[in-house]
PDB file of N, CA and C in Angstrom:
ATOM      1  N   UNK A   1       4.532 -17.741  11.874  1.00  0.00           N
ATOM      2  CA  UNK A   1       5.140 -16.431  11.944  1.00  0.00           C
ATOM      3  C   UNK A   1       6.612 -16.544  12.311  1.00  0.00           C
ATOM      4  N   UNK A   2       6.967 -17.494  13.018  1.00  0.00           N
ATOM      5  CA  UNK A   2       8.534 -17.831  13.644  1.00  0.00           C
ATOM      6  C   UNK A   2       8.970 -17.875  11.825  1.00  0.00           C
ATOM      7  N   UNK A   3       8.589 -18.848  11.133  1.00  0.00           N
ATOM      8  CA  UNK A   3       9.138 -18.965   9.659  1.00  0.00           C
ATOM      9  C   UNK A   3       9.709 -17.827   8.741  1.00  0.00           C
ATOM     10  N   UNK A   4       8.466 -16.968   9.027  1.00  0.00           N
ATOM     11  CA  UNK A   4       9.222 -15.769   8.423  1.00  0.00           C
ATOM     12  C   UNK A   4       9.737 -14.873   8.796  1.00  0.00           C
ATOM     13  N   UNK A   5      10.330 -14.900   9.839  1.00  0.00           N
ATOM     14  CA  UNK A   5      11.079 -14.085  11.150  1.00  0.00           C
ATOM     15  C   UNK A   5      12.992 -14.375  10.910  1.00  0.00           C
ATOM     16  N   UNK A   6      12.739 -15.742  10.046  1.00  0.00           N
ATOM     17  CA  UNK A   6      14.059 -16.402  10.352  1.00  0.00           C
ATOM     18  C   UNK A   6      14.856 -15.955   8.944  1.00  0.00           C
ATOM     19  N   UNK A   7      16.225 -15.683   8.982  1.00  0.00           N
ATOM     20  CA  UNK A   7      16.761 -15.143   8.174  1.00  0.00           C
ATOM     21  C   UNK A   7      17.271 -16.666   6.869  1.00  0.00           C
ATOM     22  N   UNK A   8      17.317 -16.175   5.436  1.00  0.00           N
ATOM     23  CA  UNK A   8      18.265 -17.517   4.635  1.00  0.00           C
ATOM     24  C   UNK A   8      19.104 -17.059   4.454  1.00  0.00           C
ATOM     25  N   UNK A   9      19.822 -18.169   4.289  1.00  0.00           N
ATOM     26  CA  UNK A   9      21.512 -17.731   3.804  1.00  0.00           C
ATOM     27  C   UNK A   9      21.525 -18.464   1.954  1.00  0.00           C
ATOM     28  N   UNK A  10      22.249 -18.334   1.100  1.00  0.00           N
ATOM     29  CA  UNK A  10      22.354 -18.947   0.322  1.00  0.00           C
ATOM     30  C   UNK A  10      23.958 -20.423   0.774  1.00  0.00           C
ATOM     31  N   UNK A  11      24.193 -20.962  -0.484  1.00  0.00           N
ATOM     32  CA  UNK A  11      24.942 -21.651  -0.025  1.00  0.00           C
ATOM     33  C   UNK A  11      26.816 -21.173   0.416  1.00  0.00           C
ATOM     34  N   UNK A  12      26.936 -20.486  -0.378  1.00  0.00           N
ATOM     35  CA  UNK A  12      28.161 -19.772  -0.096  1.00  0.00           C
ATOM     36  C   UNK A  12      28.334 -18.843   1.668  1.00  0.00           C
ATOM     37  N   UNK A  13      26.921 -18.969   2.179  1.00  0.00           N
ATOM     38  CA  UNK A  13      27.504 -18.422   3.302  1.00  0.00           C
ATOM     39  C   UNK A  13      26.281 -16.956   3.147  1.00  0.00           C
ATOM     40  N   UNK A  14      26.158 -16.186   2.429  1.00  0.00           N
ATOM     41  CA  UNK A  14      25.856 -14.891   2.293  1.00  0.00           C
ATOM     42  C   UNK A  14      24.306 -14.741   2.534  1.00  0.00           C
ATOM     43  N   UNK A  15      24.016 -13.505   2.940  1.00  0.00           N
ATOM     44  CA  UNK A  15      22.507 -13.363   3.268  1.00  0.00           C
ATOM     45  C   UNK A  15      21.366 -13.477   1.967  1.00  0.00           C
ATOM     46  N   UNK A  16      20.555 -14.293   1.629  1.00  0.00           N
ATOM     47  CA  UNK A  16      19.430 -14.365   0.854  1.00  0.00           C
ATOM     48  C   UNK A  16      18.214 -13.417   0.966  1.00  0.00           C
ATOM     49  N   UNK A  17      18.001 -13.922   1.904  1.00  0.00           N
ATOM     50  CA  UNK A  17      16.842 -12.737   2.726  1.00  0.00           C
ATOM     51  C   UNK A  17      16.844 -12.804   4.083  1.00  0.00           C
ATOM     52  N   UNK A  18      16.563 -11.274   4.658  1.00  0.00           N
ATOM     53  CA  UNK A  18      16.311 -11.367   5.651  1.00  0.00           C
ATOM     54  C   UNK A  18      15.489 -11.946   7.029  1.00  0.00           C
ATOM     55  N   UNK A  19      14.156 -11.899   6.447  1.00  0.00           N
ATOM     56  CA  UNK A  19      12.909 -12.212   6.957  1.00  0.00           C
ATOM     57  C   UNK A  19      12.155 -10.779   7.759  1.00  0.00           C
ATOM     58  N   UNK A  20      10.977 -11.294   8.099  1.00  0.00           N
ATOM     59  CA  UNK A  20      10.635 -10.025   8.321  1.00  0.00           C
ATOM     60  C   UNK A  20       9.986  -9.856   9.597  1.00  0.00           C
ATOM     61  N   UNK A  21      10.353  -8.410  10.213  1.00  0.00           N
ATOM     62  CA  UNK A  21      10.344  -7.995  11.198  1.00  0.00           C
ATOM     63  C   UNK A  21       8.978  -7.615  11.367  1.00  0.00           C
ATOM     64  N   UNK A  22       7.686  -7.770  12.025  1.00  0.00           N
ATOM     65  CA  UNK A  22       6.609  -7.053  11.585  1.00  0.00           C
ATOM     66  C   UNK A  22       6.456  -5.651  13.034  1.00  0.00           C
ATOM     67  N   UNK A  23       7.651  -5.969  13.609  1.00  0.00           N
ATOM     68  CA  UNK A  23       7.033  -4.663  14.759  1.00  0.00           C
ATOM     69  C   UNK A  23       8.512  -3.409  14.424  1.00  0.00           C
ATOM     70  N   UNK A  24       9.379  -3.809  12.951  1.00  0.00           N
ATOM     71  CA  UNK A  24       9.729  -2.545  12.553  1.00  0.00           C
ATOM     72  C   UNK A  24       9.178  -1.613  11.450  1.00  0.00           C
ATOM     73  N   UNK A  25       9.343  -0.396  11.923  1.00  0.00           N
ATOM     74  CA  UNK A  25       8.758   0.783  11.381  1.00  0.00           C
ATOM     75  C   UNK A  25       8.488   0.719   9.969  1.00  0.00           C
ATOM     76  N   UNK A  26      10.412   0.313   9.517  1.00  0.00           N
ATOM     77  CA  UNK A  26      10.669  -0.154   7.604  1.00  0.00           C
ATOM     78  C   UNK A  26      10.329  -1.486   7.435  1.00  0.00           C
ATOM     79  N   UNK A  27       9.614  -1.986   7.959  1.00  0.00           N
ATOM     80  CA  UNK A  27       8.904  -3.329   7.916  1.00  0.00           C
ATOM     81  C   UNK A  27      10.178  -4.323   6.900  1.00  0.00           C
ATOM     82  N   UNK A  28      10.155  -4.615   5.910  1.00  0.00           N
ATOM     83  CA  UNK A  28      11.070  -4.950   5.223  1.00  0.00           C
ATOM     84  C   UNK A  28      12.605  -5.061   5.265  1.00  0.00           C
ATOM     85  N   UNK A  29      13.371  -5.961   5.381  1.00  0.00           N
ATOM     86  CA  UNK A  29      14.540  -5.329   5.305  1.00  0.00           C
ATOM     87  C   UNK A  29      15.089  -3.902   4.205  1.00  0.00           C
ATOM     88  N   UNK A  30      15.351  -3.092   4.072  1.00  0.00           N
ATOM     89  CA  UNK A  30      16.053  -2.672   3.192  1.00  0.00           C
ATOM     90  C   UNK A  30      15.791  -2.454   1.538  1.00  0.00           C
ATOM     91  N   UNK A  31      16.559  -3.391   1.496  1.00  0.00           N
ATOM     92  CA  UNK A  31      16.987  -3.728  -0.093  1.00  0.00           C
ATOM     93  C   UNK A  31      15.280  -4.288  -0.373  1.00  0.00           C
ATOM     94  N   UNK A  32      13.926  -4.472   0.265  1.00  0.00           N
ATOM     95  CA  UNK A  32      13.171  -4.763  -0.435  1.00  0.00           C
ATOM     96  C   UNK A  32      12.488  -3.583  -0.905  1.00  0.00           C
ATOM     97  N   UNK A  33      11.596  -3.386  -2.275  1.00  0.00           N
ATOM     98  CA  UNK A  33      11.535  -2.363  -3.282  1.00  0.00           C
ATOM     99  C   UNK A  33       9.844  -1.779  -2.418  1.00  0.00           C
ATOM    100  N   UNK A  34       9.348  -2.951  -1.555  1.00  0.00           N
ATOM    101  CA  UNK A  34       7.997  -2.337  -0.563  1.00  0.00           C
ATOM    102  C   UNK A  34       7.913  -2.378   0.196  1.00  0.00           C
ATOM    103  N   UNK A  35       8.293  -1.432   1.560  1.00  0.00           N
ATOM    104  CA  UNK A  35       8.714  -1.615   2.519  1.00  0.00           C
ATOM    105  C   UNK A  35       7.357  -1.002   3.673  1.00  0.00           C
ATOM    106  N   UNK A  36       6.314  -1.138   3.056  1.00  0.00           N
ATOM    107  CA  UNK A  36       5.112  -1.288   3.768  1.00  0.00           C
ATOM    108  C   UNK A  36       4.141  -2.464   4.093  1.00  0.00           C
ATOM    109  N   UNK A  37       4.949  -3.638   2.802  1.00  0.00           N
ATOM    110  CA  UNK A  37       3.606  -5.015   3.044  1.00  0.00           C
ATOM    111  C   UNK A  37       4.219  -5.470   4.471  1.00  0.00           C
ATOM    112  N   UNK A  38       4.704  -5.296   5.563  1.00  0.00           N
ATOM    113  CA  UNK A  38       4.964  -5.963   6.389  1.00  0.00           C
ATOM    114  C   UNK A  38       3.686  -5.354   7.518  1.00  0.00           C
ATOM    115  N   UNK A  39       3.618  -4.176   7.025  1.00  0.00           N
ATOM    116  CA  UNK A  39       2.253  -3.122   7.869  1.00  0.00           C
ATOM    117  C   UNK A  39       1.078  -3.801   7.577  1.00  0.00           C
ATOM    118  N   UNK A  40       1.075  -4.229   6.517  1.00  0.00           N
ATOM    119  CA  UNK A  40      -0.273  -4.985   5.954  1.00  0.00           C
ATOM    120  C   UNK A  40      -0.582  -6.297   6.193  1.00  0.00           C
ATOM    121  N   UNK A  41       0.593  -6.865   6.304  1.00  0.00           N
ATOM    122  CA  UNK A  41       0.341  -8.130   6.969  1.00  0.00           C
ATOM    123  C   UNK A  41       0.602  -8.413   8.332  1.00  0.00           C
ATOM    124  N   UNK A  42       0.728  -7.772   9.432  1.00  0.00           N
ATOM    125  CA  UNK A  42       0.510  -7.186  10.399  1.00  0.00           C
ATOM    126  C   UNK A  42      -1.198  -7.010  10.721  1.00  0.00           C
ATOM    127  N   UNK A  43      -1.250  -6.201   9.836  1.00  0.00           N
ATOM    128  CA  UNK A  43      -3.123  -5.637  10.265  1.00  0.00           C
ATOM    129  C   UNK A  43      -3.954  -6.883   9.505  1.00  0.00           C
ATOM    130  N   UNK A  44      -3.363  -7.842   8.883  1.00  0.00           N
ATOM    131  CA  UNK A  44      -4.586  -9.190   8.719  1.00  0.00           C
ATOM    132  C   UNK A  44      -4.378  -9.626   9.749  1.00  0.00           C
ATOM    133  N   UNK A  45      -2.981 -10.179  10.311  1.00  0.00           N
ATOM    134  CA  UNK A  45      -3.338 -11.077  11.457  1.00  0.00           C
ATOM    135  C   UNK A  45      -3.366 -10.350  13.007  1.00  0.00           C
ATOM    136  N   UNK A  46      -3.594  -9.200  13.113  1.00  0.00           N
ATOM    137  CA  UNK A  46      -4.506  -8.645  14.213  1.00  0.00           C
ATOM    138  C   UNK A  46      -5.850  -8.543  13.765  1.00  0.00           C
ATOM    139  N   UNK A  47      -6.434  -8.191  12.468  1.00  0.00           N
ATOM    140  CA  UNK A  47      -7.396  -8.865  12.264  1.00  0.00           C
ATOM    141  C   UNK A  47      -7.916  -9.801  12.879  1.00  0.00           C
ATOM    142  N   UNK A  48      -7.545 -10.983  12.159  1.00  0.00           N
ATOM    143  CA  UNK A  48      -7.459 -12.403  12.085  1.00  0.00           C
ATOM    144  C   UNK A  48      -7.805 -12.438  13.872  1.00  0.00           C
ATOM    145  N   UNK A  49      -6.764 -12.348  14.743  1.00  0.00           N
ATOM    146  CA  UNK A  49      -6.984 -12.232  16.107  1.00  0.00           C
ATOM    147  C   UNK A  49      -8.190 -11.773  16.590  1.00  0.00           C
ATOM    148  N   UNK A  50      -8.253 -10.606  16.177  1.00  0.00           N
ATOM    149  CA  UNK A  50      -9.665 -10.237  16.694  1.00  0.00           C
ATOM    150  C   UNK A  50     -10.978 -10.363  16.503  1.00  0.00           C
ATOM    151  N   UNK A  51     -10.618 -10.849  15.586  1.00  0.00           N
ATOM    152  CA  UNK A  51     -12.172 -11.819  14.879  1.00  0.00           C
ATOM    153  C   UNK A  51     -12.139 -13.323  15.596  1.00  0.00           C
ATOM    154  N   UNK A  52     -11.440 -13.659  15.768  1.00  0.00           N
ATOM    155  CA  UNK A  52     -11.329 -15.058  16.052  1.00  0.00           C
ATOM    156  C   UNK A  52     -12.090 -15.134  17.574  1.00  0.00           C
ATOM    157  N   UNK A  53     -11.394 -13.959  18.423  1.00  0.00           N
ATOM    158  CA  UNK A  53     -11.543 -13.965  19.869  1.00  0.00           C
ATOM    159  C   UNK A  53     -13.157 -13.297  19.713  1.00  0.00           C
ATOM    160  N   UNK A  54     -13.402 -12.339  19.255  1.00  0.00           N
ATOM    161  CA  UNK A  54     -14.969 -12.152  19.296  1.00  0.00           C
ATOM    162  C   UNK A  54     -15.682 -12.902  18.587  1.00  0.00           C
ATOM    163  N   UNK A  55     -15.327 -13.764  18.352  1.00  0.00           N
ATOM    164  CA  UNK A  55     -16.763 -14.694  17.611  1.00  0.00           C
ATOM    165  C   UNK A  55     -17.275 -15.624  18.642  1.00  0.00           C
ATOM    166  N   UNK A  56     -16.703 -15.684  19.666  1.00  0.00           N
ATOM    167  CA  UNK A  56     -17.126 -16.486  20.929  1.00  0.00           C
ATOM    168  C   UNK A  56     -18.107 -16.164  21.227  1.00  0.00           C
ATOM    169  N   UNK A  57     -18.264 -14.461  20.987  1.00  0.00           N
ATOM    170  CA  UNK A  57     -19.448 -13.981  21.146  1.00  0.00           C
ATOM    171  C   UNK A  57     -20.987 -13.897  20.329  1.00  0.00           C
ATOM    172  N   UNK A  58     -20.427 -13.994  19.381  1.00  0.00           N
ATOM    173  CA  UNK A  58     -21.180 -14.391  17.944  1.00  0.00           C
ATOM    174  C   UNK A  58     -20.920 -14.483  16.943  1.00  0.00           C
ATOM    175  N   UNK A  59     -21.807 -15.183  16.005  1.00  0.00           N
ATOM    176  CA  UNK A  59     -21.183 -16.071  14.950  1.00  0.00           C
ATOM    177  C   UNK A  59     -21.304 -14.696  13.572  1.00  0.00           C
ATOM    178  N   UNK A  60     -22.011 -13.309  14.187  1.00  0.00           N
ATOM    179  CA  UNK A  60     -21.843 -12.109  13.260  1.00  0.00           C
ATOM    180  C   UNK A  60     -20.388 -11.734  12.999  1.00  0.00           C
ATOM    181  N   UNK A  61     -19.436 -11.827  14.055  1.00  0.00           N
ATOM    182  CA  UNK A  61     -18.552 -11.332  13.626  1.00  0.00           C
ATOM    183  C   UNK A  61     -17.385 -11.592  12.782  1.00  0.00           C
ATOM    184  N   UNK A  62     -18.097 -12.468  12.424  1.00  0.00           N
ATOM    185  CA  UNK A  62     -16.777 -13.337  10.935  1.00  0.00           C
ATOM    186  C   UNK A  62     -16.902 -12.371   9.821  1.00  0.00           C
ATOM    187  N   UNK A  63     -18.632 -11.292   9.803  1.00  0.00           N
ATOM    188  CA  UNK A  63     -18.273 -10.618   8.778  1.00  0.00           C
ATOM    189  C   UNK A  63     -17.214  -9.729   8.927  1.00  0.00           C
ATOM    190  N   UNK A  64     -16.702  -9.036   9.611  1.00  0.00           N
ATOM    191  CA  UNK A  64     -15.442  -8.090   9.738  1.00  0.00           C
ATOM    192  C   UNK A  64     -14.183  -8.765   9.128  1.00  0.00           C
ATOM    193  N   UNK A  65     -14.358  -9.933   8.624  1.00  0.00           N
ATOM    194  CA  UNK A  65     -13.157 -10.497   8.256  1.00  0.00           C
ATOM    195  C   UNK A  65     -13.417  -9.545   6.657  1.00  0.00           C
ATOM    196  N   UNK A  66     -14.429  -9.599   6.068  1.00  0.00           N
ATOM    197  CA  UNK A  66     -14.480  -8.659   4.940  1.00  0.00           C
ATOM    198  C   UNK A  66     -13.694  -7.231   4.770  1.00  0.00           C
ATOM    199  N   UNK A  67     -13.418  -6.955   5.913  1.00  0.00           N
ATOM    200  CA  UNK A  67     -12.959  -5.917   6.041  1.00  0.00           C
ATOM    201  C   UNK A  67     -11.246  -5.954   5.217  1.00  0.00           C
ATOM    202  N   UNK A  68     -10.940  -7.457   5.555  1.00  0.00           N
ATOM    203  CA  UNK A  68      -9.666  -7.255   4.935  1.00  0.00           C
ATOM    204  C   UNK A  68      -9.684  -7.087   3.115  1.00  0.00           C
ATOM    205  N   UNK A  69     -10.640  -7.892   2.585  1.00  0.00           N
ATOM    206  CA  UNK A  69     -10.581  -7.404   0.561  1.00  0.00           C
ATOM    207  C   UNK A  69     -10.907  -6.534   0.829  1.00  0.00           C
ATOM    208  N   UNK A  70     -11.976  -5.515   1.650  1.00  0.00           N
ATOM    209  CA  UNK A  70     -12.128  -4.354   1.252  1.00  0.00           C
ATOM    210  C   UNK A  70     -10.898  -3.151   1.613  1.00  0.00           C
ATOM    211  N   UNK A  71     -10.056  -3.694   2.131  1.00  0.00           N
ATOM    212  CA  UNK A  71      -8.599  -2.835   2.309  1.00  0.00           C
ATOM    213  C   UNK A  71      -8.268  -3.153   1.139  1.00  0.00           C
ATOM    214  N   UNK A  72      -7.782  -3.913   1.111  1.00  0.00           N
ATOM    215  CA  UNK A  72      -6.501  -4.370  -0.052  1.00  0.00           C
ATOM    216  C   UNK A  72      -7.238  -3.698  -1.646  1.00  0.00           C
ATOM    217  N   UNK A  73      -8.734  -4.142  -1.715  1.00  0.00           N
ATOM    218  CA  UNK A  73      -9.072  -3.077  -2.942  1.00  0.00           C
ATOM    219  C   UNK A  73      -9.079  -1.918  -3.062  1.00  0.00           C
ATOM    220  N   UNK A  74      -9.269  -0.861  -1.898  1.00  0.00           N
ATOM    221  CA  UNK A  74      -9.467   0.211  -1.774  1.00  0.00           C
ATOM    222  C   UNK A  74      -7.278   0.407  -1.761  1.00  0.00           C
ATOM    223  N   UNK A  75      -6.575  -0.133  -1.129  1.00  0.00           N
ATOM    224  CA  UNK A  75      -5.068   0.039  -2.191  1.00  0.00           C
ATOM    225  C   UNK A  75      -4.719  -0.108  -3.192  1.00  0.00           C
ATOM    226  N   UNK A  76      -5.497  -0.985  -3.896  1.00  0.00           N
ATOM    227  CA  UNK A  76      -5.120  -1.523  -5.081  1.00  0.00           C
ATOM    228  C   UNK A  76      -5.724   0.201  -6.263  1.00  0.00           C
ATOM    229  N   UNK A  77      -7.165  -0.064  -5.942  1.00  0.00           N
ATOM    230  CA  UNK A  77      -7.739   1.526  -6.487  1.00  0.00           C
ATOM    231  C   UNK A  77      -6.450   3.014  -6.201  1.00  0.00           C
ATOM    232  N   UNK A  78      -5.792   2.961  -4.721  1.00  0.00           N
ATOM    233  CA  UNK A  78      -5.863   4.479  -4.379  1.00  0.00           C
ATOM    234  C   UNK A  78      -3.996   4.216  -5.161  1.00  0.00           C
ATOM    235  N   UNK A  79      -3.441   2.652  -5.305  1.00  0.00           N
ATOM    236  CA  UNK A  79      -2.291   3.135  -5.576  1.00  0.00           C
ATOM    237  C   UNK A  79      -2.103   2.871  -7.399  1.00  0.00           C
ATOM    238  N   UNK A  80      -2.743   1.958  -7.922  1.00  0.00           N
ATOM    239  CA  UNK A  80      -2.799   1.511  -9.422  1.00  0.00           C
ATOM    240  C   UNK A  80      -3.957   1.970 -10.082  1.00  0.00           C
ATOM    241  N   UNK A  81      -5.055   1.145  -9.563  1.00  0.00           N
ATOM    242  CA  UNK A  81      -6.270   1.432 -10.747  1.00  0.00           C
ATOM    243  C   UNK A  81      -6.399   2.496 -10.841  1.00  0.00           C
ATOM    244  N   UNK A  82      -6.791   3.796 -10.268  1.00  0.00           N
ATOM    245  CA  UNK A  82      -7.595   4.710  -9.728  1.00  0.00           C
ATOM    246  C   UNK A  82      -6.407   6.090 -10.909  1.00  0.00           C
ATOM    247  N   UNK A  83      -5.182   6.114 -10.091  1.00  0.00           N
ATOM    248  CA  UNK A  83      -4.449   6.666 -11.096  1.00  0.00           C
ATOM    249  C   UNK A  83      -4.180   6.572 -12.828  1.00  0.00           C
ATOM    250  N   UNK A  84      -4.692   5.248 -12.936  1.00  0.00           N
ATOM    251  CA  UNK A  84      -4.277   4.927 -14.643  1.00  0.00           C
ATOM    252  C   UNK A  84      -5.932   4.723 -15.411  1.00  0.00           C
ATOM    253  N   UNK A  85      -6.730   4.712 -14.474  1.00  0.00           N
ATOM    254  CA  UNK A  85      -7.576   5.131 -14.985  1.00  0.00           C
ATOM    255  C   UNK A  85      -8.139   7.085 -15.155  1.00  0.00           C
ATOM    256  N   UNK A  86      -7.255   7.328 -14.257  1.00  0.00           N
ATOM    257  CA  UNK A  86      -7.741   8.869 -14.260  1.00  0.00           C
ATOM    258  C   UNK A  86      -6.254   9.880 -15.554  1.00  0.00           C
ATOM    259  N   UNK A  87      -5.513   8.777 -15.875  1.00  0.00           N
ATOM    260  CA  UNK A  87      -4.409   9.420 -16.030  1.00  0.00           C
ATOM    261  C   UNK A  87      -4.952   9.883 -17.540  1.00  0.00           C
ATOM    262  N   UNK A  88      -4.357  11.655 -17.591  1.00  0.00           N
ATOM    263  CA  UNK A  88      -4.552  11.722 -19.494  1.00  0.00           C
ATOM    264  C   UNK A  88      -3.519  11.962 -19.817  1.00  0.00           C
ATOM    265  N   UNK A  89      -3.762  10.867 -20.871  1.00  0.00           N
ATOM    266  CA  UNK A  89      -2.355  10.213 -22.076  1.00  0.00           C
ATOM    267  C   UNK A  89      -2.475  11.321 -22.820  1.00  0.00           C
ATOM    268  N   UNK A  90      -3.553  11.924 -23.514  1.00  0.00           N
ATOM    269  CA  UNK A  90      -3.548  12.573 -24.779  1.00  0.00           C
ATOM    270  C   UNK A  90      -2.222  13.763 -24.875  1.00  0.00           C
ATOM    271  N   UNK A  91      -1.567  13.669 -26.106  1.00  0.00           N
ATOM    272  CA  UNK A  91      -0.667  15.020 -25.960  1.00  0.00           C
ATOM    273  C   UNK A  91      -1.647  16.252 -26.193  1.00  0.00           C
ATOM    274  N   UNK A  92      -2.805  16.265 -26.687  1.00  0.00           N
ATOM    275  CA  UNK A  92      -3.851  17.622 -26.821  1.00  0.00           C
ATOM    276  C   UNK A  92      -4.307  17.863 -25.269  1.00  0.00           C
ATOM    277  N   UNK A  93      -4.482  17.009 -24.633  1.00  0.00           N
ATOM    278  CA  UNK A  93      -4.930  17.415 -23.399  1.00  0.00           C
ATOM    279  C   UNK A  93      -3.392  17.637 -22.366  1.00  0.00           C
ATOM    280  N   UNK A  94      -2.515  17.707 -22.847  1.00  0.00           N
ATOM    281  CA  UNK A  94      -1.494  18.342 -22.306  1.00  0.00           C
ATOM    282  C   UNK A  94      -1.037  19.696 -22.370  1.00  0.00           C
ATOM    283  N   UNK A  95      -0.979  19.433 -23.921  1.00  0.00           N
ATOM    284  CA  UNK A  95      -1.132  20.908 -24.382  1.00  0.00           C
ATOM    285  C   UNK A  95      -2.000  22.172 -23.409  1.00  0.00           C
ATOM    286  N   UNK A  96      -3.607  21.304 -23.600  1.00  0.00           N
ATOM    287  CA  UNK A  96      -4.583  22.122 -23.135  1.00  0.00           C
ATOM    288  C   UNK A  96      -3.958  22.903 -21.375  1.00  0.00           C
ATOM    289  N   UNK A  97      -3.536  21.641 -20.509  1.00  0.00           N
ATOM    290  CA  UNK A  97      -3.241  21.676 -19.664  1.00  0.00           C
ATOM    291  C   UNK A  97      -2.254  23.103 -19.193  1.00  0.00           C
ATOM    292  N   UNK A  98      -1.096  23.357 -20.383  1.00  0.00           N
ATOM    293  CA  UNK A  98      -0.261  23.809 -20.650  1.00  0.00           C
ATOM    294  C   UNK A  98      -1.003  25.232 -20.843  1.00  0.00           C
ATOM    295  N   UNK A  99      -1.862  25.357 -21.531  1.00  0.00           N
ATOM    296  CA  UNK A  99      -1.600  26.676 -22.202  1.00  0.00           C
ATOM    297  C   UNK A  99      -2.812  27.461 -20.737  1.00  0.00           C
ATOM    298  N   UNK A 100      -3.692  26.530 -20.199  1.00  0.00           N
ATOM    299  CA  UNK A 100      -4.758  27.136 -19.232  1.00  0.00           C
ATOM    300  C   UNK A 100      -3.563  27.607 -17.881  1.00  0.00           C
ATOM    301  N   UNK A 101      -2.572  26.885 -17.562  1.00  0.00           N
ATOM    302  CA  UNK A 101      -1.932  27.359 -16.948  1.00  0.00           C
ATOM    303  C   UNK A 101      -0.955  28.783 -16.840  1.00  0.00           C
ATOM    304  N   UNK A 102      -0.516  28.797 -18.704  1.00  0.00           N
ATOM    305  CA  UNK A 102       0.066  30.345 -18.801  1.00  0.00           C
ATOM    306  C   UNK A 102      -0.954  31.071 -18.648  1.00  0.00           C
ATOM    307  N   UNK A 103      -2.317  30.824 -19.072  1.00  0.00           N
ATOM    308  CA  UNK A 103      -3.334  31.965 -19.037  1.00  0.00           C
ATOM    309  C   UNK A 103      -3.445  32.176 -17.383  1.00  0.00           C
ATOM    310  N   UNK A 104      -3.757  31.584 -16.177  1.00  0.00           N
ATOM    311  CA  UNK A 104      -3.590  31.430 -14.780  1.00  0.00           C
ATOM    312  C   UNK A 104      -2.398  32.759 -14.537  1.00  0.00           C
ATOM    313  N   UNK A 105      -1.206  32.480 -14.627  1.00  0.00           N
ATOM    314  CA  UNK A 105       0.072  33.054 -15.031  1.00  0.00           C
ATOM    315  C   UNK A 105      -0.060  34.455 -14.981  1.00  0.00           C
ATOM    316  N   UNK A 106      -0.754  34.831 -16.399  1.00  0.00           N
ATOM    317  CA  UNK A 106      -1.096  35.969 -16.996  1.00  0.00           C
ATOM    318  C   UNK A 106      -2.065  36.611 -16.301  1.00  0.00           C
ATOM    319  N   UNK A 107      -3.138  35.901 -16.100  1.00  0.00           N
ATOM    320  CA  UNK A 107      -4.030  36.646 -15.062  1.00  0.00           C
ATOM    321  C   UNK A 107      -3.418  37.090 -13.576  1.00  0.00           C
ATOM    322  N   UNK A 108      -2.841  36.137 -12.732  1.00  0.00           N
ATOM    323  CA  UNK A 108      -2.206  36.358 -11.358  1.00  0.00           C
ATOM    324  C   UNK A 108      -1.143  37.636 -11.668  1.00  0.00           C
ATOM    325  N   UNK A 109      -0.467  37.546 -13.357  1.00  0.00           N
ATOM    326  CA  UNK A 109       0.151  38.768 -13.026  1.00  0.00           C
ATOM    327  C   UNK A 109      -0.152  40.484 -12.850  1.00  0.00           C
ATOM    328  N   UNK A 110      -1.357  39.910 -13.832  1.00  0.00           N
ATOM    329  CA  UNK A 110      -2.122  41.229 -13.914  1.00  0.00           C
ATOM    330  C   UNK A 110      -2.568  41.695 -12.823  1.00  0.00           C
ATOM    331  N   UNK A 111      -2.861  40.699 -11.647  1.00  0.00           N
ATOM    332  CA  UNK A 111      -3.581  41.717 -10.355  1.00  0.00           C
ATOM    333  C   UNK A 111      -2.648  41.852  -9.382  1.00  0.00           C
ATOM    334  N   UNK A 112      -1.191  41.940  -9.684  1.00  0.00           N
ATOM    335  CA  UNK A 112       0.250  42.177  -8.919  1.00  0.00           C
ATOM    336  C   UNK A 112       0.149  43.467  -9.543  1.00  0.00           C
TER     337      UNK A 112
END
């Protein structure tokens, strides 16, 4: 964790990357385009910690380590799959979209 804490420089002197902070808010420096995986990798290795320290107690609790694919899929679903599978391409079902809404429109005006 010290490793990725520590900032690069390139050779001219200038900042490469920052490294990363995991107890700030924007996790990321900045200029990076996801400035939440630092939250996420954060919550594996408190994970990680807390599985480690309760297994002293028993050898059940390694299953909670599952817990981490079942995060990362349930993001993967709520931010990619889930949307592009639900998404409609069709221009007819836009249309449709379109015209149920003027009718909405038309009705809300009628009971003004």
């Amino acid at each position: 964790m010290n490793s990725m804490a520590k900032p690069s420089f390139t050779d001219d002197g200038s900042l490469a990357d920052g490294g990363i902070d995991l107890n700030m808010e924007q996790g990321w420096q900045r200029e990076c385009p996801h400035p939440h995986e630092s939250r996420h990798l954060k919550d594996v290795i408190l994970l990680t910690a807390i599985v480690q320290v309760l297994s002293c107690f028993s050898l059940y609790i390694w299953y909670f380590w599952l817990l981490a694919p079942g995060r990362a899929f349930y993001l993967l679903w709520v931010n990619i799959l889930g949307p592009w599978f639900t998404a409609d391409s069709s221009p007819a079902g836009q249309e449709l979209n379109e015209k149920k809404q003027r009718r909405q429109e038309r009705r809300q005006m009628k009971h003004f």
